[in-house]
PDB file of N, CA and C in Angstrom:
ATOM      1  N   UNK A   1      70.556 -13.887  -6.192  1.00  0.00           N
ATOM      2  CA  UNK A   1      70.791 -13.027  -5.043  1.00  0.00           C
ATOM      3  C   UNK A   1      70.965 -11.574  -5.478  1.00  0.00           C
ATOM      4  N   UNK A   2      71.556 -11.443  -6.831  1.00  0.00           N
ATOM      5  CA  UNK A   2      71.865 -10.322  -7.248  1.00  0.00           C
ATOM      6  C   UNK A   2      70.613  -9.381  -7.458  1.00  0.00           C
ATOM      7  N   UNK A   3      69.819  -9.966  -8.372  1.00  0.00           N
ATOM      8  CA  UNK A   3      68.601  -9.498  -7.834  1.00  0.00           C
ATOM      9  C   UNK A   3      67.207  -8.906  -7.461  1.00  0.00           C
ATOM     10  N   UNK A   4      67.603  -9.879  -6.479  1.00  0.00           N
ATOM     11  CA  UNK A   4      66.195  -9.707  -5.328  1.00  0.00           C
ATOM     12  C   UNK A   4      67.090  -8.270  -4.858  1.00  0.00           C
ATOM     13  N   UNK A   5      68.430  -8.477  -4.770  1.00  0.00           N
ATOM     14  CA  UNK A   5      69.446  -7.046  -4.312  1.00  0.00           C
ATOM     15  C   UNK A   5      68.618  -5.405  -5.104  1.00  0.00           C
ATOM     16  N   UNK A   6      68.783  -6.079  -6.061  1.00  0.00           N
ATOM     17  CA  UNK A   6      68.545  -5.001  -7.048  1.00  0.00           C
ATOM     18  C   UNK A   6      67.235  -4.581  -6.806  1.00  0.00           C
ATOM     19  N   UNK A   7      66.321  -5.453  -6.475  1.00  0.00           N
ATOM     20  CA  UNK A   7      64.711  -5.469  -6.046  1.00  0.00           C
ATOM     21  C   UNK A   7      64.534  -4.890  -5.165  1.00  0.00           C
ATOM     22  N   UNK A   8      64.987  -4.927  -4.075  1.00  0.00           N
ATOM     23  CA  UNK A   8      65.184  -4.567  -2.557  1.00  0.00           C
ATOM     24  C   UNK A   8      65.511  -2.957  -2.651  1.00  0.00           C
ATOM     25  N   UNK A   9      66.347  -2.272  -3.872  1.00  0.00           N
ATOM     26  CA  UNK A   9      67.088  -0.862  -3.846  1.00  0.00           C
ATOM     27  C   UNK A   9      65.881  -0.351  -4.181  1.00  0.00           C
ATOM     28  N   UNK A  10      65.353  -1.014  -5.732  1.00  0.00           N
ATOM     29  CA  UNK A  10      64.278  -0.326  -6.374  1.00  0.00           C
ATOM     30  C   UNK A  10      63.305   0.129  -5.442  1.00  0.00           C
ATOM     31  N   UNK A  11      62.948  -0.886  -4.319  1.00  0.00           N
ATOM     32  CA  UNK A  11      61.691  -0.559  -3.748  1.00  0.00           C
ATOM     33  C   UNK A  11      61.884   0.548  -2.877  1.00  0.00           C
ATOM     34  N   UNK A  12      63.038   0.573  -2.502  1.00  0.00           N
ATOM     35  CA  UNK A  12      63.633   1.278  -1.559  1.00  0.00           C
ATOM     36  C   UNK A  12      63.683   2.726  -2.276  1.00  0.00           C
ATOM     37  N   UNK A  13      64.069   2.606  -3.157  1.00  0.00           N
ATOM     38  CA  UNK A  13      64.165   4.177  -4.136  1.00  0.00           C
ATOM     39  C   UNK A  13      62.384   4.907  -4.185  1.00  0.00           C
ATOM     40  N   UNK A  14      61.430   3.880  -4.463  1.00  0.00           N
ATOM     41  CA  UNK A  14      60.023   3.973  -5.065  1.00  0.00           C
ATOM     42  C   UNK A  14      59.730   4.834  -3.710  1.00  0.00           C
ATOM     43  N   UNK A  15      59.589   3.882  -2.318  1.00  0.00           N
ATOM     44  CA  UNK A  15      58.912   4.241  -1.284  1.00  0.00           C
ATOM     45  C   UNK A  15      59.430   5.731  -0.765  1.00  0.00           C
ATOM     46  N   UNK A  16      61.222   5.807  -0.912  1.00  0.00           N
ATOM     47  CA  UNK A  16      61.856   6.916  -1.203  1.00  0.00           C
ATOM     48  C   UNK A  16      60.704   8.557  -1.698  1.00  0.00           C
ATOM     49  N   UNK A  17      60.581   7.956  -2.656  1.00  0.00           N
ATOM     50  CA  UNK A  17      59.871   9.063  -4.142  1.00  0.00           C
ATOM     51  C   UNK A  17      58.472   9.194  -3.730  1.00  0.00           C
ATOM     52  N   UNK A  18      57.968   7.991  -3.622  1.00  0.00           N
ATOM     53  CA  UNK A  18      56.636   8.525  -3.070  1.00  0.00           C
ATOM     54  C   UNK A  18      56.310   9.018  -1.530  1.00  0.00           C
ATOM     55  N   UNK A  19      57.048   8.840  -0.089  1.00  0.00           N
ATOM     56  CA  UNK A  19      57.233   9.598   0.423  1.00  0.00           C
ATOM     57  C   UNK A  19      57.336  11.422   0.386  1.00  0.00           C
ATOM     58  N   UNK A  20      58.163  11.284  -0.207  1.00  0.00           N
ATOM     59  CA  UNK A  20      58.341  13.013  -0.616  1.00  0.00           C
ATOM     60  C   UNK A  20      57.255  13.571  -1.008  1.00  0.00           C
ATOM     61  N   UNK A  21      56.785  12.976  -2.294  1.00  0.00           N
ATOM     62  CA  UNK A  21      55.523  13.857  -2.393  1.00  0.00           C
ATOM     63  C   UNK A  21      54.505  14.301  -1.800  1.00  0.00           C
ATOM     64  N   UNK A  22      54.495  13.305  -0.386  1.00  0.00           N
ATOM     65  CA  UNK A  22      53.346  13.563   0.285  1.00  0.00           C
ATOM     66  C   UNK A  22      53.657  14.214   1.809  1.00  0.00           C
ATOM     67  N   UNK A  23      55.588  14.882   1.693  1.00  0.00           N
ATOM     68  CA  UNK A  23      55.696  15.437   2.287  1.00  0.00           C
ATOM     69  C   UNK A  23      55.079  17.089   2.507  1.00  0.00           C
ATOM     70  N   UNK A  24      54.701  17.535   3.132  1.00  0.00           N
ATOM     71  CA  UNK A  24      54.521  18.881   2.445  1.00  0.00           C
ATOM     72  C   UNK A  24      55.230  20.280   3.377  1.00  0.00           C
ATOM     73  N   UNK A  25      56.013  20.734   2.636  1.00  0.00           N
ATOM     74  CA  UNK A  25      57.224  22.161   3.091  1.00  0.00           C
ATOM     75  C   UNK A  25      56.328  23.453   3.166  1.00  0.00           C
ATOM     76  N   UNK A  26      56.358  23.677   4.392  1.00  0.00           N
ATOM     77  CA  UNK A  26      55.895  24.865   4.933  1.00  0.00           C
ATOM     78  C   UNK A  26      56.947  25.995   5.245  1.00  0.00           C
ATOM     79  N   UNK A  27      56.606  27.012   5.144  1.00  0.00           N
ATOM     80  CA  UNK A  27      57.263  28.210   5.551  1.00  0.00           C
ATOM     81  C   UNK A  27      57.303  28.891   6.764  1.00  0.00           C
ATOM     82  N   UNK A  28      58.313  29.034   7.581  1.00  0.00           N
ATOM     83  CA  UNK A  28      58.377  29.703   9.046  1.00  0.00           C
ATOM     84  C   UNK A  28      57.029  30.899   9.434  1.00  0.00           C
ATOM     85  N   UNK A  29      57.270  30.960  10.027  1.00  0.00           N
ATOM     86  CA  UNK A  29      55.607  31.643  10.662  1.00  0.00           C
ATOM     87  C   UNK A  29      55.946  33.002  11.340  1.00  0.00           C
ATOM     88  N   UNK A  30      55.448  33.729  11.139  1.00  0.00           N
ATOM     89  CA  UNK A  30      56.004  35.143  12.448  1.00  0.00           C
ATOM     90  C   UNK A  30      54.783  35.131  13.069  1.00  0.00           C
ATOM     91  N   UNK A  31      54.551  34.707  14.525  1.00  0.00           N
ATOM     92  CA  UNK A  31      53.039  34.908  14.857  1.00  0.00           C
ATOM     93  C   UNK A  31      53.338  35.786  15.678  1.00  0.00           C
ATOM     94  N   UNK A  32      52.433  36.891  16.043  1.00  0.00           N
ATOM     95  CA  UNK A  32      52.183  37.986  16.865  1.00  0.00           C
ATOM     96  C   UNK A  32      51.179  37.610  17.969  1.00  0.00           C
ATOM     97  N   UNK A  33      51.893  37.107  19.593  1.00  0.00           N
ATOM     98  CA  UNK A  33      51.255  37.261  20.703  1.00  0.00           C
ATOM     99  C   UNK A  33      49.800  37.707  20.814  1.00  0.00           C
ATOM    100  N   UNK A  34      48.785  37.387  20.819  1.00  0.00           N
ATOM    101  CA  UNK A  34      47.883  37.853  20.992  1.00  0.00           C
ATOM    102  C   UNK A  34      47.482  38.600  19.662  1.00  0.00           C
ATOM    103  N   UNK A  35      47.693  38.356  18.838  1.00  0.00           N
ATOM    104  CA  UNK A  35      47.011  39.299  17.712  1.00  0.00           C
ATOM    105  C   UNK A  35      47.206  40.380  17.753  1.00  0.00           C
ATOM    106  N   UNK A  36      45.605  41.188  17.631  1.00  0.00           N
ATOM    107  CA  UNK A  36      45.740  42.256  17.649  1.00  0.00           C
ATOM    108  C   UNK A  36      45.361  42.802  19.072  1.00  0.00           C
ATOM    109  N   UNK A  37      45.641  42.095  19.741  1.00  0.00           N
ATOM    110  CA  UNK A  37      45.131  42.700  21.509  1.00  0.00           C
ATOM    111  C   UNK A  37      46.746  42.364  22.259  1.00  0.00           C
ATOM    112  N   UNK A  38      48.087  42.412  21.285  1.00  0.00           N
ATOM    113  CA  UNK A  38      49.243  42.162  21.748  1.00  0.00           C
ATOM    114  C   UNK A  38      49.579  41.553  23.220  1.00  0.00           C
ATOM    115  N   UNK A  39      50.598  41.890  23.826  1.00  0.00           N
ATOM    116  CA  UNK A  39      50.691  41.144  25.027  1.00  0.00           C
ATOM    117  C   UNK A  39      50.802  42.666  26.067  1.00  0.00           C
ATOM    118  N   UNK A  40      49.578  42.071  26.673  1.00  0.00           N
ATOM    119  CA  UNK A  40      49.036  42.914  27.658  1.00  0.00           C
ATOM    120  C   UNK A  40      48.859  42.260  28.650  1.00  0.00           C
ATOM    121  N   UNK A  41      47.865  42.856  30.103  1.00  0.00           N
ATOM    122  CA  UNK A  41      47.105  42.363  30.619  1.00  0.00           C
ATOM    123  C   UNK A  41      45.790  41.825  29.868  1.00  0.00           C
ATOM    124  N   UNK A  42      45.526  40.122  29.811  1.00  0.00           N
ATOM    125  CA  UNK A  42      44.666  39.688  29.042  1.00  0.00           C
ATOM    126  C   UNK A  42      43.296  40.205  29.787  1.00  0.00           C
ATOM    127  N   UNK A  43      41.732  40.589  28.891  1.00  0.00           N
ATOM    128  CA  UNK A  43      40.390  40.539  29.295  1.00  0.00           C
ATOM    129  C   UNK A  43      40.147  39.390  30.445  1.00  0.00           C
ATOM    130  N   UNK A  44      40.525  38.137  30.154  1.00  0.00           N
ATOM    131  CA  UNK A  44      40.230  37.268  30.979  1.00  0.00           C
ATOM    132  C   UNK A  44      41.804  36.548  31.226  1.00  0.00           C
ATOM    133  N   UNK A  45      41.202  35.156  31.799  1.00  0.00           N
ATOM    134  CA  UNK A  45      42.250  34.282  32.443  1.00  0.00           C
ATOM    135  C   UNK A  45      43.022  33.147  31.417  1.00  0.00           C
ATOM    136  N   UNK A  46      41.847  32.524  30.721  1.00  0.00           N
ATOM    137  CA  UNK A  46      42.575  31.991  29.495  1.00  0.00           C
ATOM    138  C   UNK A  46      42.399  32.486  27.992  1.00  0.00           C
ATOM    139  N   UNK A  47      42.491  33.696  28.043  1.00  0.00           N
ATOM    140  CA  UNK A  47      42.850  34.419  26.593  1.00  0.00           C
ATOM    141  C   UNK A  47      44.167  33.887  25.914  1.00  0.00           C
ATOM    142  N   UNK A  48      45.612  33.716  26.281  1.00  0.00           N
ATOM    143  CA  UNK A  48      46.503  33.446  25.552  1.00  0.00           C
ATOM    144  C   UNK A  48      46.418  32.288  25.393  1.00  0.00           C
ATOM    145  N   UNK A  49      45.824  31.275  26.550  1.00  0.00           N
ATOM    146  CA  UNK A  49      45.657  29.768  26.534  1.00  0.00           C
ATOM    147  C   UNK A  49      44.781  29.480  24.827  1.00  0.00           C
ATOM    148  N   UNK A  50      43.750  30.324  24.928  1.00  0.00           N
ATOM    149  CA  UNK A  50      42.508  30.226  23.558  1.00  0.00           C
ATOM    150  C   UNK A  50      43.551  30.919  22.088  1.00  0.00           C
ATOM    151  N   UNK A  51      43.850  31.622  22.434  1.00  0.00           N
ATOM    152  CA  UNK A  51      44.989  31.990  21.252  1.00  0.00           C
ATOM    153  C   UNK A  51      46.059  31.358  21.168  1.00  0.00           C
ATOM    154  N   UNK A  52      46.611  30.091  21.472  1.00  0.00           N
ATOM    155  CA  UNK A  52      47.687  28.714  21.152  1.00  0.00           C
ATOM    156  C   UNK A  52      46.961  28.139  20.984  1.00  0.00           C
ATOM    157  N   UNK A  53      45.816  27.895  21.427  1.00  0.00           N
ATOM    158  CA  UNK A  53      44.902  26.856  20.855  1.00  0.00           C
ATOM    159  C   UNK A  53      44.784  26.872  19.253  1.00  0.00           C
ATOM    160  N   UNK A  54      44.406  28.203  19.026  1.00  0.00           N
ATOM    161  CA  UNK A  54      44.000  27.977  17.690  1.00  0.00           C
ATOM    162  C   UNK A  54      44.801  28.415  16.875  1.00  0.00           C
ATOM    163  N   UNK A  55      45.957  28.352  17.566  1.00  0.00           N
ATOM    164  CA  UNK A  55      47.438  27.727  15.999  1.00  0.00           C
ATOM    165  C   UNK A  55      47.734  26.941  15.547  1.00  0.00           C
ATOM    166  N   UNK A  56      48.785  26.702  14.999  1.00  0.00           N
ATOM    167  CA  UNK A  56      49.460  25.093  14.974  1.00  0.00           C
ATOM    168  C   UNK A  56      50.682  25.431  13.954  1.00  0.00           C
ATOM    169  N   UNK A  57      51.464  25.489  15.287  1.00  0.00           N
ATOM    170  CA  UNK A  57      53.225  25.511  15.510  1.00  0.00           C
ATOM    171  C   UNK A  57      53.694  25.004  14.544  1.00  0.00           C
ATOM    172  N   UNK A  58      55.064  25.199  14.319  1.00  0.00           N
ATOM    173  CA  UNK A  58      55.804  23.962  13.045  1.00  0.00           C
ATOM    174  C   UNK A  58      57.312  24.708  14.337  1.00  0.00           C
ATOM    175  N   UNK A  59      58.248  23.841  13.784  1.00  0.00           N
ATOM    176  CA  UNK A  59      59.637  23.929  14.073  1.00  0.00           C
ATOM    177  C   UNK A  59      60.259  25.329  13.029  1.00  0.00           C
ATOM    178  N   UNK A  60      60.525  25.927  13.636  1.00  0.00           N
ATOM    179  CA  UNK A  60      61.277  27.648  13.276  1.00  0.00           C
ATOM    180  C   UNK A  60      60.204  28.853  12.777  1.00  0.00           C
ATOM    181  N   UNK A  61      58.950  28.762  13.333  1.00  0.00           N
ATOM    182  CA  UNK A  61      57.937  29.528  13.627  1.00  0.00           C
ATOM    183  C   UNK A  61      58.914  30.589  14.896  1.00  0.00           C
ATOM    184  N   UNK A  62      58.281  32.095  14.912  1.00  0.00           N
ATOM    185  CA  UNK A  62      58.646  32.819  15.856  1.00  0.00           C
ATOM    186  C   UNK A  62      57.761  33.389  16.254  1.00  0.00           C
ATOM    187  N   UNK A  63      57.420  33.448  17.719  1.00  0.00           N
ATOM    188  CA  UNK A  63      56.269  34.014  18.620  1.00  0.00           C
ATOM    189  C   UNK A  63      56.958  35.446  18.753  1.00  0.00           C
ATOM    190  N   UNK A  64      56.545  36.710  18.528  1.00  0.00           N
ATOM    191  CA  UNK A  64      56.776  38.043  18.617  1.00  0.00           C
ATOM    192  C   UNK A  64      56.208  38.382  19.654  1.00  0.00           C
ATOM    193  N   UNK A  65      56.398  38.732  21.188  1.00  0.00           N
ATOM    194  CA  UNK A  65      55.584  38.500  21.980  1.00  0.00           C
ATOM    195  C   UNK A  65      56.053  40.094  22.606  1.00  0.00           C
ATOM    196  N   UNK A  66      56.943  40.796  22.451  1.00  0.00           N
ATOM    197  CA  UNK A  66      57.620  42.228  22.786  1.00  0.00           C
ATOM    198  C   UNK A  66      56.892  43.486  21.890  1.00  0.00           C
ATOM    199  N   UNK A  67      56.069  43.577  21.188  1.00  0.00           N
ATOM    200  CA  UNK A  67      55.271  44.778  20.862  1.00  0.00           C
ATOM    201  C   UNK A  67      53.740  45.039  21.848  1.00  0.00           C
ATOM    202  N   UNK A  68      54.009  46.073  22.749  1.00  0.00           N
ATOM    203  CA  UNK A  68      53.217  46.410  24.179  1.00  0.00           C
ATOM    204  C   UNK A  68      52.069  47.313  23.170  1.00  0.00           C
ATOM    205  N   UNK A  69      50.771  47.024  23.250  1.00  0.00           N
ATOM    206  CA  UNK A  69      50.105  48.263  23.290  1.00  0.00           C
ATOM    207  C   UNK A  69      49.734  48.228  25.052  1.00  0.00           C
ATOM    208  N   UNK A  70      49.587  49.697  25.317  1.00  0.00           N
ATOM    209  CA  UNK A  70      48.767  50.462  26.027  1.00  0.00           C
ATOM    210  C   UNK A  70      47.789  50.597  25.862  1.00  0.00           C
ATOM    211  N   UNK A  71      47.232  51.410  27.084  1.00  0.00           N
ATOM    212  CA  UNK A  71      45.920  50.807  26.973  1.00  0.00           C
ATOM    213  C   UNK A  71      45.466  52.739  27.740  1.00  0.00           C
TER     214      UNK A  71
END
């Protein structure tokens, strides 16, 4: 009984270890609203819709969405 105990940790430690490695740690994001066409009145209707599209978010990313150009 002792072990399969002992068997049971090991595997538990392994799947542990190899998990991690195939975690992979990213760094927070500062994304800027609209690029370089900031937050304005958009050209069209789904301009900001097409610019979330082609991100991809993580948890403690920050959308900067308060620098206005004029126009």
């Amino acid at each position: 009984m002792a072990s399969r105990m002992g068997l049971i940790g090991c595997l538990i430690v392994v799947v542990a270890l190899l998990n991690g490695e195939t975690t992979q740690v990213t760094a927070a994001v500062e994304y800027q609203v609209g690029d370089s066409l900031g937050w304005t009145v958009p050209p069209n209707i789904s301009y900001y819709s097409n610019w979330a599209s082609s991100k991809k978010f993580f948890v403690g990313d920050t959308l900067n969405a308060f620098i206005f150009n004029t126009l």
